[in-house]
Structures are given as structure tokens and as C-alpha cells.
N, C-alpha and C. Protein backbone atom coordinates (compact mmCIF):
# COMPACT_ATOMS: atom_id res chain seq x y z
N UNK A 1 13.96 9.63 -11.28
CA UNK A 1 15.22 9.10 -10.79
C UNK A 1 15.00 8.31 -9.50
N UNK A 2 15.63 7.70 -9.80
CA UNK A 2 15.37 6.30 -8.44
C UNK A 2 15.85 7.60 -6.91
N UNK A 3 16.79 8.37 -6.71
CA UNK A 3 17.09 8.80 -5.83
C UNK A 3 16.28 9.92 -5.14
N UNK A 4 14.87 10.32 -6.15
CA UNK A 4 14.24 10.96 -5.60
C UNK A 4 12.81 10.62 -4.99
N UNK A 5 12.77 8.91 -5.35
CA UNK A 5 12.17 8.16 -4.54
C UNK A 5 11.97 8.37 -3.04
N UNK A 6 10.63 8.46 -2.46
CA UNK A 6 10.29 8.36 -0.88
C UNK A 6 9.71 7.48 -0.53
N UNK A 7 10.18 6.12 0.06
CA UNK A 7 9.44 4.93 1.13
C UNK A 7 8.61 5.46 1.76
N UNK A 8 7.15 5.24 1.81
CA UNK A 8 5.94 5.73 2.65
C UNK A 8 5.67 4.15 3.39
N UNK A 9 5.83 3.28 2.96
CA UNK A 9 5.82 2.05 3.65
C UNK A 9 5.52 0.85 3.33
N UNK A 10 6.04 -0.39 3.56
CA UNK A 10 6.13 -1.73 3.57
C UNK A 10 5.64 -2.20 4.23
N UNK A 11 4.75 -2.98 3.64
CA UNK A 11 3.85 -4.00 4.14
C UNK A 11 4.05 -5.46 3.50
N UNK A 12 4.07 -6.80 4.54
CA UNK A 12 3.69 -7.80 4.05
C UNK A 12 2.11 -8.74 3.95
N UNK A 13 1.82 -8.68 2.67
CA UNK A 13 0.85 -8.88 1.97
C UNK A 13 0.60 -10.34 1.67
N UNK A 14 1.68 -11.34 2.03
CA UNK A 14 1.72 -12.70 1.25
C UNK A 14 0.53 -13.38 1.26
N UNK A 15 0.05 -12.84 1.87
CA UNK A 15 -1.70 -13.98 2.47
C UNK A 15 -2.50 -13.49 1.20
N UNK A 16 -2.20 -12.48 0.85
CA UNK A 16 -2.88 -11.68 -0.24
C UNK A 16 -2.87 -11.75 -1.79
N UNK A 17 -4.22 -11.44 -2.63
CA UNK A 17 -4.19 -11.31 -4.02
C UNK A 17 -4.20 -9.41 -4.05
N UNK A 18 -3.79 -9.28 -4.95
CA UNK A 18 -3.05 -7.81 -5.68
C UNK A 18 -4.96 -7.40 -5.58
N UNK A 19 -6.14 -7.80 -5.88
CA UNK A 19 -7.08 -7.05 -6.30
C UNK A 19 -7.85 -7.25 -4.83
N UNK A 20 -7.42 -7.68 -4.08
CA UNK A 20 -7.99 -7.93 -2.37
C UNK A 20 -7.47 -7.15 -1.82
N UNK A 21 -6.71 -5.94 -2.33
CA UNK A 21 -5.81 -4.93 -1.46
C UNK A 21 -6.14 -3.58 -2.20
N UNK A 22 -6.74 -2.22 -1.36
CA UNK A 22 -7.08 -1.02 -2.29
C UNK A 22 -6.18 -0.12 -1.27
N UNK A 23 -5.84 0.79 -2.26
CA UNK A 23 -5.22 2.15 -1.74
C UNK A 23 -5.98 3.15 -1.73
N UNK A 24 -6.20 3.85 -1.17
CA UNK A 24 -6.59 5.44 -1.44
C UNK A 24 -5.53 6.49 -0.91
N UNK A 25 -5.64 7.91 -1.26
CA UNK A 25 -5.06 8.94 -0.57
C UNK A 25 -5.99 9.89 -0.86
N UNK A 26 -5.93 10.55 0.55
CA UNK A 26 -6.74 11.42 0.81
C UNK A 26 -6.44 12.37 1.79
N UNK A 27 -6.36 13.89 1.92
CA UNK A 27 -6.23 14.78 3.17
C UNK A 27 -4.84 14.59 3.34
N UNK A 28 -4.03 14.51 2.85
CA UNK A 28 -1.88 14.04 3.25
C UNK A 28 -2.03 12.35 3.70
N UNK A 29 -3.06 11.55 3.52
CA UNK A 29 -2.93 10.32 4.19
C UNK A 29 -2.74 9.26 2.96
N UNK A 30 -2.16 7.90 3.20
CA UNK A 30 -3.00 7.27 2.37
C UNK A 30 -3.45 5.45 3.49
N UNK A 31 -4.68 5.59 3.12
CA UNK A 31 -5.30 4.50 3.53
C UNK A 31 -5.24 3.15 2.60
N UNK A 32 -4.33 1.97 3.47
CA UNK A 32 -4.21 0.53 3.27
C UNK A 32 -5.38 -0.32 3.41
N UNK A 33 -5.56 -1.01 2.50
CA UNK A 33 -7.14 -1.74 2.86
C UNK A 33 -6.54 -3.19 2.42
N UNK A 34 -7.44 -4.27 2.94
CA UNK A 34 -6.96 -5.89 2.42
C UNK A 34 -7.97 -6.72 2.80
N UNK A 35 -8.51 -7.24 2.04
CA UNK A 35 -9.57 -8.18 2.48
C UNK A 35 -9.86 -9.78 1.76
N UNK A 36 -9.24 -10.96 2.42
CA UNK A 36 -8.82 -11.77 1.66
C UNK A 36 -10.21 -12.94 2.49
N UNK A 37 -11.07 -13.78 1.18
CA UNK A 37 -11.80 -14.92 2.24
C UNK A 37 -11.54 -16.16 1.47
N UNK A 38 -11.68 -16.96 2.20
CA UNK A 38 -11.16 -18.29 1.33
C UNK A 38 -12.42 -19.69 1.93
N UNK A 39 -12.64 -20.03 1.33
CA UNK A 39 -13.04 -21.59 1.94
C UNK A 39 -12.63 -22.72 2.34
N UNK A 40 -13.07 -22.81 3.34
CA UNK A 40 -12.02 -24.18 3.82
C UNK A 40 -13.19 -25.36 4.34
N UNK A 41 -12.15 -26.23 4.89
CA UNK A 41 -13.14 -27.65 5.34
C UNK A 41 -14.25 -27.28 6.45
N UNK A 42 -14.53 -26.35 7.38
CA UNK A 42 -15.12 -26.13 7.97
C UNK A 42 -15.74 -24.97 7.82
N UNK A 43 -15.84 -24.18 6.69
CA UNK A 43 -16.88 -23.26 6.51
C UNK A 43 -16.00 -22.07 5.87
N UNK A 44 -16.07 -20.80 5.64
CA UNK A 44 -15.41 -19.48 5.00
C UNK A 44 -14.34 -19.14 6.55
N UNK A 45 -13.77 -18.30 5.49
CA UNK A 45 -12.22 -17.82 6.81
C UNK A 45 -12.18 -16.69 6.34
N UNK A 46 -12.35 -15.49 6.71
CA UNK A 46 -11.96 -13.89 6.23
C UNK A 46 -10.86 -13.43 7.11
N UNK A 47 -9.83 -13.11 6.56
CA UNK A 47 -8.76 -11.90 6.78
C UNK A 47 -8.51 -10.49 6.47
N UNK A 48 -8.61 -9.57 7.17
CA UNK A 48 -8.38 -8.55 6.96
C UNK A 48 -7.42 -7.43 7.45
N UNK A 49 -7.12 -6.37 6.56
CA UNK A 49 -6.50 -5.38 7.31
C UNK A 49 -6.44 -4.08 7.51
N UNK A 50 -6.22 -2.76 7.77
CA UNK A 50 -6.47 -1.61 7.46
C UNK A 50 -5.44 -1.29 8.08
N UNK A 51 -4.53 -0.07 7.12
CA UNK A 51 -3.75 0.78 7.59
C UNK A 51 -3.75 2.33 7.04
N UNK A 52 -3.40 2.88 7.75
CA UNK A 52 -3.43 4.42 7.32
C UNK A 52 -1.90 5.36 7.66
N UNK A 53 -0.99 6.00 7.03
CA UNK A 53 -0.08 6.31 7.25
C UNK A 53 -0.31 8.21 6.80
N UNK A 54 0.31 8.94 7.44
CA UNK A 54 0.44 10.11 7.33
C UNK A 54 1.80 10.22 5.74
N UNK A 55 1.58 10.98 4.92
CA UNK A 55 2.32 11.19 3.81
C UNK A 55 3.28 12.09 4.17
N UNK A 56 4.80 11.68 4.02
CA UNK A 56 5.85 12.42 4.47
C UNK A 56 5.52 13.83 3.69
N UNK A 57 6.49 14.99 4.61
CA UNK A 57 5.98 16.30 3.82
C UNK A 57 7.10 16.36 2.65
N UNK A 58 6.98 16.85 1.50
CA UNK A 58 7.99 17.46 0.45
C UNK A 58 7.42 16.03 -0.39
N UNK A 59 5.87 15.29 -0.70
CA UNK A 59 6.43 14.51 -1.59
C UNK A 59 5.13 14.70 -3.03
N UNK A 60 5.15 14.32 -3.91
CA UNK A 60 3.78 14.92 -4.80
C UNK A 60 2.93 13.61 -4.63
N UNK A 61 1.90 14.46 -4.43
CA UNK A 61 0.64 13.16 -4.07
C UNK A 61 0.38 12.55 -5.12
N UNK A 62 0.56 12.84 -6.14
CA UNK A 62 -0.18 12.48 -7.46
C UNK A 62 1.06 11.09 -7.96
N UNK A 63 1.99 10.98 -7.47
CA UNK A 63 3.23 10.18 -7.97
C UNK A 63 3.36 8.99 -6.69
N UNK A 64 2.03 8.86 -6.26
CA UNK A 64 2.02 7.58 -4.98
C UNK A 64 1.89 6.78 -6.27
N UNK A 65 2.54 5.63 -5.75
CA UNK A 65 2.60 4.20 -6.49
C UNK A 65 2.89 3.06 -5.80
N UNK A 66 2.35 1.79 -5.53
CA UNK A 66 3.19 0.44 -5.17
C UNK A 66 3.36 -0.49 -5.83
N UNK A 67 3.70 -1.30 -5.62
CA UNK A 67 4.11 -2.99 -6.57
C UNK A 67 4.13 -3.75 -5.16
N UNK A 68 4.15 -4.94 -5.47
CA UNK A 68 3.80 -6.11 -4.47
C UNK A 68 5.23 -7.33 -5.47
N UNK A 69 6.16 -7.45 -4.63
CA UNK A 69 7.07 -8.14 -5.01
C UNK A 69 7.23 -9.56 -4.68
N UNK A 70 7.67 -10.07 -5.63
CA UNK A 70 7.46 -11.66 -5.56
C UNK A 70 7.46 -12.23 -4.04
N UNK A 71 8.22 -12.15 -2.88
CA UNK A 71 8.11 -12.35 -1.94
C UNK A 71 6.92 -12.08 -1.10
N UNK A 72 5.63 -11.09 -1.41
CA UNK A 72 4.60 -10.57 -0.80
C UNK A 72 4.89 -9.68 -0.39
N UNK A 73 5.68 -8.58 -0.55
CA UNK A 73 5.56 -7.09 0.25
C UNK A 73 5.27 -6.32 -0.79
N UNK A 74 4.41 -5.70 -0.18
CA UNK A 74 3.68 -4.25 -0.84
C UNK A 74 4.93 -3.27 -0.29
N UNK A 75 5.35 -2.43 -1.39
CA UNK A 75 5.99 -0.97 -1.24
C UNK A 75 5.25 -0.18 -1.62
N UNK A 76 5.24 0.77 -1.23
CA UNK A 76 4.67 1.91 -1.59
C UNK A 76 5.53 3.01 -1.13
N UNK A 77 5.15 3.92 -2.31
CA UNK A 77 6.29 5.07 -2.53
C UNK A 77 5.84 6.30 -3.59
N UNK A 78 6.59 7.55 -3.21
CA UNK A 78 6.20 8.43 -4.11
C UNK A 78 7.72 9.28 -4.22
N UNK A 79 7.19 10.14 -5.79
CA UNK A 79 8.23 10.67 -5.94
C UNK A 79 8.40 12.09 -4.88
N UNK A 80 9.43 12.86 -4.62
CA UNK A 80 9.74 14.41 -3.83
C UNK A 80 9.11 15.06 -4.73
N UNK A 81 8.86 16.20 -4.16
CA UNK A 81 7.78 17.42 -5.16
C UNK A 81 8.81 18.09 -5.55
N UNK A 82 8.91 18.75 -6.90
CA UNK A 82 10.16 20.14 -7.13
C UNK A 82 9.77 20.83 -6.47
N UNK A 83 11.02 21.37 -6.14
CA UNK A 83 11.18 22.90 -5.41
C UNK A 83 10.38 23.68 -6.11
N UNK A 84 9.96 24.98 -5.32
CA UNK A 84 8.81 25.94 -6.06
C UNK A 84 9.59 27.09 -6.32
């Protein structure tokens, strides 16, 4: 259900291709990676980025997911864990 959706965070990505950008999660975290190089008239240009965000508590790790929307922002999000 869309309402049990949790925003872990937005990022803009536009400089970016979808396979120049890796996720991991690991330890309650998940680590943002981006590494974009291009050639230009005066030689290679590399961009990069790294982010790391702490994973809100109450959410299931296994249900992290993002999409990158036509505009260039990466969401990323997971579903709430059931109650135990």
C-alpha cells in the first residue's frame, strides 16, 4: 500500500545514467554511490558522489527500492515492517 511507504531520501541525479549510480545497504545504512565520466574537447571530466543515510527505525530492509524519475531524482524508499 502506497501509505505504508517510507521516504529514506531524494536525490538529484540528472547529470546521471541509472547504471553510474549503485546502492547498497548494510548495518541499518544504505550507501549512495555515482560515478559519471564523459569526454570532452579538452580531455575526460569525472563526477562523482557518495552518500550514506541512516535507515529510519520500523522499516524492512529487504523492501528498499528506488526509481529515478523523468526529471532526474532518485527516490528511494522502503516499505514499514509488520508489527511483531
Amino acid at each position: 500500500m502506497e501509505g505504508d511507504k517510507v521516504e529514506i531520501a531524494t536525490l538529484d541525479v540528472k547529470n546521471y545514467r541509472p547504471e553510474e549510480i549503485s546502492l547498497k545497504v548494510e548495518h541499518g545504512r544504505i550507501k549512495i554511490d555515482g560515478k559519471h565520466k564523459s569526454e570532452g574537447e579538452h580531455g575526460y571530466e569525472t563526477s562523482e558522489f557518495h552518500r550514506s543515510y541512516n535507515l529510519p527505525d520500523g522499516v524492512d530492509v529487504s523492501t528498499v527500492s528506488s526509481r529515478i524519475t523523468g526529471d532526474g531524482l532518485l527516490h528511494i524508499e522502503a516499505l514499514k515492517a509488520e508489527p511483531q
